[in-house]
Protein backbone atom coordinates (compact mmCIF):
# COMPACT_ATOMS: atom_id res chain seq x y z
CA UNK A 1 80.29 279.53 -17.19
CA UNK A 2 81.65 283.23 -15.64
CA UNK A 3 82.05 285.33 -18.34
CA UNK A 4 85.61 287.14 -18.49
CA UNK A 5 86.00 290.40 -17.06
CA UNK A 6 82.43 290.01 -15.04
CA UNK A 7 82.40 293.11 -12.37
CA UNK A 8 78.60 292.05 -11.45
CA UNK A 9 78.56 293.45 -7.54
CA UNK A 10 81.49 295.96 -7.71
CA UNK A 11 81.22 299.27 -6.84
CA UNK A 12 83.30 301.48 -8.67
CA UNK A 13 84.11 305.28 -8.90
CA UNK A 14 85.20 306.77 -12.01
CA UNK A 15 86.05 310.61 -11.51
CA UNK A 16 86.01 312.94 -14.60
CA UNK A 17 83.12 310.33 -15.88
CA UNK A 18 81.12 312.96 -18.13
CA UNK A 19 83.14 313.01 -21.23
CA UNK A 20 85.98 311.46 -23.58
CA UNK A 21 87.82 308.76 -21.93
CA UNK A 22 85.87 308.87 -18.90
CA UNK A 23 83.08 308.42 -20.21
CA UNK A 24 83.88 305.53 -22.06
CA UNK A 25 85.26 303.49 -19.05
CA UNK A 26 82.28 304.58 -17.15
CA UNK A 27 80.14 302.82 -19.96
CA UNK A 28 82.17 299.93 -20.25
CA UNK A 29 82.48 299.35 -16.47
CA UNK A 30 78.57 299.38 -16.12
CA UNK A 31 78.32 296.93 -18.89
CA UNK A 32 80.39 294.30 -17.38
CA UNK A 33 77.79 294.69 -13.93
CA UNK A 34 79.54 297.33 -12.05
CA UNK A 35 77.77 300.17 -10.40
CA UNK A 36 78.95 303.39 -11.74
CA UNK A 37 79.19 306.16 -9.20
CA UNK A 38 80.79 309.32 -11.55
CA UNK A 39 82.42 311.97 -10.00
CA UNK A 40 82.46 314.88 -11.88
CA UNK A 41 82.72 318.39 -11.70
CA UNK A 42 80.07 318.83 -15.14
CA UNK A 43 77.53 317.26 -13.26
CA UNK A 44 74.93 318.07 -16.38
CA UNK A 45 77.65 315.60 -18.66
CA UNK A 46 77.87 313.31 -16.06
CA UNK A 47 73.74 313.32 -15.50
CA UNK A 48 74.31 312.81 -19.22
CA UNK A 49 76.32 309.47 -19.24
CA UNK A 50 74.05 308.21 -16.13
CA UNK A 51 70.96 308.31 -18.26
CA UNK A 52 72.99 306.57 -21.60
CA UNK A 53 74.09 303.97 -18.83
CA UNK A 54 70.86 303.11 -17.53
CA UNK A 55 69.51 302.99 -21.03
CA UNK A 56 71.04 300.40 -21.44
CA UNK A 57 69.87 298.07 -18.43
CA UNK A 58 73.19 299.16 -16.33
CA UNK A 59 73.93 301.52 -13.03
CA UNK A 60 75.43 304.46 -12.52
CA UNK A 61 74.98 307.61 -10.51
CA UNK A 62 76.41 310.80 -10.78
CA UNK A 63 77.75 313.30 -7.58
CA UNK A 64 78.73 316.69 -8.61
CA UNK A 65 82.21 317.84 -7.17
CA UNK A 66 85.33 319.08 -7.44
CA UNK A 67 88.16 316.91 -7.04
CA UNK A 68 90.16 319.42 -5.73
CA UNK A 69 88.55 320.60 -2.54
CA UNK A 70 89.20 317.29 -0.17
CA UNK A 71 85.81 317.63 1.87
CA UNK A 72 83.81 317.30 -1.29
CA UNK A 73 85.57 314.10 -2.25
CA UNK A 74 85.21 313.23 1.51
CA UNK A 75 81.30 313.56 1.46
CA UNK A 76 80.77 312.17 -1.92
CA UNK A 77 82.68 309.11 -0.63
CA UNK A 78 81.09 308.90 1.84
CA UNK A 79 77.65 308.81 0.81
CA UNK A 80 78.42 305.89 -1.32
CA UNK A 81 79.98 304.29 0.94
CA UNK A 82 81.56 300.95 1.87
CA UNK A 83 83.05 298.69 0.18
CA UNK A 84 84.03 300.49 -3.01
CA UNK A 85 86.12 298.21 -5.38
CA UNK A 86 87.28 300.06 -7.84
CA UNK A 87 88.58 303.65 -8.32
CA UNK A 88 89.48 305.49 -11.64
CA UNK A 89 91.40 308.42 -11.52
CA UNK A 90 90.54 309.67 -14.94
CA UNK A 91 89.88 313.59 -14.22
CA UNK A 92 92.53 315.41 -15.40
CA UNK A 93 93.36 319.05 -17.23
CA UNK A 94 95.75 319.97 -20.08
CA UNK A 95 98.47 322.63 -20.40
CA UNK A 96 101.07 323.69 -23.53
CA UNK A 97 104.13 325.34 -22.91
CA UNK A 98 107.49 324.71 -21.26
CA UNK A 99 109.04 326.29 -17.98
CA UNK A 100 109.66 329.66 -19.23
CA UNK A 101 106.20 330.24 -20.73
CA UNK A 102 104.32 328.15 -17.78
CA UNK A 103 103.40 331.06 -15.13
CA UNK A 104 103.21 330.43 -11.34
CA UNK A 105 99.39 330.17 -12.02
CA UNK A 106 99.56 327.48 -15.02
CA UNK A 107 101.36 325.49 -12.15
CA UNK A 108 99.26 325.04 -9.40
CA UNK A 109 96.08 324.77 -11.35
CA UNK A 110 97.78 322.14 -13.32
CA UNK A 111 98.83 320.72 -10.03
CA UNK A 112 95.64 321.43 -8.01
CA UNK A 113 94.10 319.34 -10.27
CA UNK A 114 95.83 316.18 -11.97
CA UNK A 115 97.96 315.61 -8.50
CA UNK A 116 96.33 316.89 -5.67
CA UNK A 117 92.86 315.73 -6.91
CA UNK A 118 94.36 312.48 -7.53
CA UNK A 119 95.46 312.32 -3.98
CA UNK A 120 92.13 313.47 -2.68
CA UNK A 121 90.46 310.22 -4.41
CA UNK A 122 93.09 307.65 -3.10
CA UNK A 123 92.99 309.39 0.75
CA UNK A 124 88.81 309.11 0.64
CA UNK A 125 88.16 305.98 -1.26
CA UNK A 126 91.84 303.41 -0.17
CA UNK A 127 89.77 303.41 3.43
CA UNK A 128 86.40 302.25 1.77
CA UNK A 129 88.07 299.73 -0.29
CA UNK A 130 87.29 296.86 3.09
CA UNK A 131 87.80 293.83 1.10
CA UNK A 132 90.00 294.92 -1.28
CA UNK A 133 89.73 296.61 -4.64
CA UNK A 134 91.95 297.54 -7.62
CA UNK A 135 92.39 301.48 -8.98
CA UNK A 136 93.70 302.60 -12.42
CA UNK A 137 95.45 306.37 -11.97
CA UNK A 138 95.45 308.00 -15.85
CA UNK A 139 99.09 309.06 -16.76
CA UNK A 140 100.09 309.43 -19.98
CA UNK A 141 103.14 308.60 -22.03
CA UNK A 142 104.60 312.40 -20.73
CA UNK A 143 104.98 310.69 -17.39
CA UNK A 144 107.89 308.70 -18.93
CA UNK A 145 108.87 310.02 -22.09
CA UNK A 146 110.02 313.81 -23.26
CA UNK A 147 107.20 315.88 -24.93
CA UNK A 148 107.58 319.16 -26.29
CA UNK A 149 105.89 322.22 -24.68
CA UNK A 150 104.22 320.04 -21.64
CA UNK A 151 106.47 320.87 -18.91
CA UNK A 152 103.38 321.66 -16.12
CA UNK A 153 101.33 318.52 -17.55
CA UNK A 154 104.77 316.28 -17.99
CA UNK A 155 104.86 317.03 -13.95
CA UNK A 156 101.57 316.34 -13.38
CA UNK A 157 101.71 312.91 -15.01
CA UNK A 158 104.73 311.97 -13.91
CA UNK A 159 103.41 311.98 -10.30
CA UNK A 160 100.72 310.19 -11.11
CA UNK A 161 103.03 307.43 -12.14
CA UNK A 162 105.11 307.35 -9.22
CA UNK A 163 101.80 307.79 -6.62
CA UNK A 164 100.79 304.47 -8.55
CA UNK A 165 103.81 302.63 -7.43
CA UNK A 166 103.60 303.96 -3.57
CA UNK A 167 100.29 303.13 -3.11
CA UNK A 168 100.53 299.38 -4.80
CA UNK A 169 103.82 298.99 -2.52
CA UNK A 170 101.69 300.28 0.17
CA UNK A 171 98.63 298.10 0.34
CA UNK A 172 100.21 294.71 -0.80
CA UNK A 173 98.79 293.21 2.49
CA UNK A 174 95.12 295.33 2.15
CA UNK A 175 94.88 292.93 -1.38
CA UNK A 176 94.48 296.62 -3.54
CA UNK A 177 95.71 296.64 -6.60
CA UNK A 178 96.70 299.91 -7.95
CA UNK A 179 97.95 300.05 -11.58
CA UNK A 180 98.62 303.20 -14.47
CA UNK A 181 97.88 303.45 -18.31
CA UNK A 182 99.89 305.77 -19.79
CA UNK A 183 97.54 306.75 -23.54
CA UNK A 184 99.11 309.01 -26.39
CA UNK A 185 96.96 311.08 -28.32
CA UNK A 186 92.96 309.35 -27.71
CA UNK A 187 90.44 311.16 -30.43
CA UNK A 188 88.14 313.28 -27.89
CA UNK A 189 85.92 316.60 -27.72
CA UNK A 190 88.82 317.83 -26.09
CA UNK A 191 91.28 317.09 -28.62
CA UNK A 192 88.63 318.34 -31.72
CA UNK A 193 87.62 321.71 -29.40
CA UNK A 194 91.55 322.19 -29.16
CA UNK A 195 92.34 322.08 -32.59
CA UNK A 196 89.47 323.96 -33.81
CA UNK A 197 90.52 326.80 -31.14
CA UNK A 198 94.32 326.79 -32.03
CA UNK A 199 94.08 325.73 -35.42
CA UNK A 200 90.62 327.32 -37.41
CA UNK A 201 90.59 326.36 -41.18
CA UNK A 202 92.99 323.84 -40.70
CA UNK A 203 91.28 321.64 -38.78
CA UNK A 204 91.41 318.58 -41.38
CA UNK A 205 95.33 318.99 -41.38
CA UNK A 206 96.46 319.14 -38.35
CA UNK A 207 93.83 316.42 -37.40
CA UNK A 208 95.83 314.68 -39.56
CA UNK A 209 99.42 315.54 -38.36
CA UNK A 210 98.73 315.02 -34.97
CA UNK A 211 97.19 311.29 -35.67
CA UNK A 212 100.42 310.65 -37.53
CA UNK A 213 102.64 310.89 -34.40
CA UNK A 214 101.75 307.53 -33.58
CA UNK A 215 103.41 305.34 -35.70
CA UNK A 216 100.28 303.17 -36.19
CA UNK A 217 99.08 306.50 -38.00
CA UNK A 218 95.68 307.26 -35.84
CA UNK A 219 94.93 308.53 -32.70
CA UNK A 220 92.89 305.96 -30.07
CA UNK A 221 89.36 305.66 -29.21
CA UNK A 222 88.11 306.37 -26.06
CA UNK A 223 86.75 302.47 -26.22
CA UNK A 224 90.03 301.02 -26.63
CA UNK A 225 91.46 302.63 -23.32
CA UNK A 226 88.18 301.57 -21.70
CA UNK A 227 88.90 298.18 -22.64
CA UNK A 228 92.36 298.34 -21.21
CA UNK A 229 91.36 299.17 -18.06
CA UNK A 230 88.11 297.11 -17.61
CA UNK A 231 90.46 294.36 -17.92
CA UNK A 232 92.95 295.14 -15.21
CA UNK A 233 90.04 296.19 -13.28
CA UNK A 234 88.63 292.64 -13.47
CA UNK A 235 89.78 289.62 -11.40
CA UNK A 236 91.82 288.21 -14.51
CA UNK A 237 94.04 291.01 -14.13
CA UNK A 238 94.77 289.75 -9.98
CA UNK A 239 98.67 289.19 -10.61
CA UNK A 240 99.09 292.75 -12.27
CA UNK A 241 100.27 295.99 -9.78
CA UNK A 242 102.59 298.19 -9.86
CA UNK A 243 102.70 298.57 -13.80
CA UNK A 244 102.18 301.23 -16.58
CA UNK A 245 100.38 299.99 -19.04
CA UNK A 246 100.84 302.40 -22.55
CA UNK A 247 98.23 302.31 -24.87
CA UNK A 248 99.84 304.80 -27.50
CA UNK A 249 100.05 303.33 -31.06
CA UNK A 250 103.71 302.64 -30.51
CA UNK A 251 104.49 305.97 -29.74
CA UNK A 252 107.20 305.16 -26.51
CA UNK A 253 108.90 302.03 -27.84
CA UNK A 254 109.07 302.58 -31.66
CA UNK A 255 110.35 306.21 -31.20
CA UNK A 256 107.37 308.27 -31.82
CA UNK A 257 107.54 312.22 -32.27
């Protein structure tokens, strides 16, 4: 009997690979049969997930770029070549503060990064993807709800929702799927290295405070989202696109703060 969510054969690209979330889809992926190409501008964390992946019997390589200088996405593309089946737009950068604290040059790195590097992927890989394929952008739940002090990032995820629905309009006919999960607060490096830099000696508390603005009480795991998105990623997921997806304890629909 196929097992469910089998991606034995498919190619797929996960950018941002090395660490937190991307690393766990990366992992995941490669255990349902894909081969992992990770795209990542670390490429020592990314080595570093390549190695756990093929410890474990699966495949992955990783390319060293940045996602926002087009040529590099356009050569790393390229030498993986076609088809590619499935894309992950998982690298992404964080910013607090709202319009009047955000300076010019908050902005466009914000921008440079989460928007245009997200466009870089979909120009490079959309052509490779021959027979089809599915990609997952990352938003967040500040692409459709208010968050305090997130105006640049708010921006930044908000396009990525709305790119999501232009390119699934777009390629109806070219059989690509292209669908969005929108997580809340997911329990990463990144979220322990910015509490311990904002918040020193109170680590334990606001660890606490900020898990509580979920109204499930806890912050995700990097697995869970991985899940999430291995399934829509999977041919039992071929009637989905064109959807958000949040995975946020609750946080949009049962009024989270």
């Amino acid at each position: 009997m196929k097992k469910l969510f089998d991606l034995n054969g498919k190619t797929a690209i996960v950018t941002g690979g090395g660490s937190g979330i991307g690393e766990a889809i990366s992992i995941q992926l490669a255990r349902q049969g894909a081969h992992v190409h990770i795209l990542e501008k670390n490429a020592a964390s990314g080595a570093k997930v390549v190695d756990l992946i093929r410890n474990e019997g699966g495949m992955a390589t990783c390319i060293g770029i940045d996602v926002t200088d087009l040529e590099e996405v356009l050569r790393a593309v390229g030498s993986i070549g076609s088809p590619i089946n499935i894309l992950i737009n998982n690298a992404g950068i964080a910013h607090v503060g709202n319009v009047e604290s955000t300076s010019p040059e908050d902005f466009d790195r914000i921008y440079q990064v989460n928007v245009k590097g997200v466009y870089h992927c979909l120009k490079a890989v959309i052509p490779m993807m021959t027979g089809g394929g599915t990609i997952i952008n990352v938003a967040s739940i500040a692409s459709v709800v208010g968050i305090p002090d997130r105006f640049a990032y708010s921006m930044s995820k908000g396009a990525i929702y709305t790119m999501t629905l232009s390119v699934a309009r777009d390629y109806l006919d070219k059989n690509i799927r292209c669908n969005c999960i929108a997580p809340a607060r997911i329990h990463t490096p990144f979220v322990d290295g910015f509490i311990g830099k904002n918040y020193p000696g109170r680590e334990q508390e606001m660890f606490g405070k900020l898990s509580k603005t979920q109204p499930v009480g806890r912050m995700g795991a990097p697995e869970e989202v991985a899940a999430l998105v291995t399934y829509l990623c999977s041919d039992e997921a071929a009637f989905i696109t064109g959807s958000c997806f949040p995975i946020d304890g609750g946080y949009i629909t049962l009024n989270g703060d």
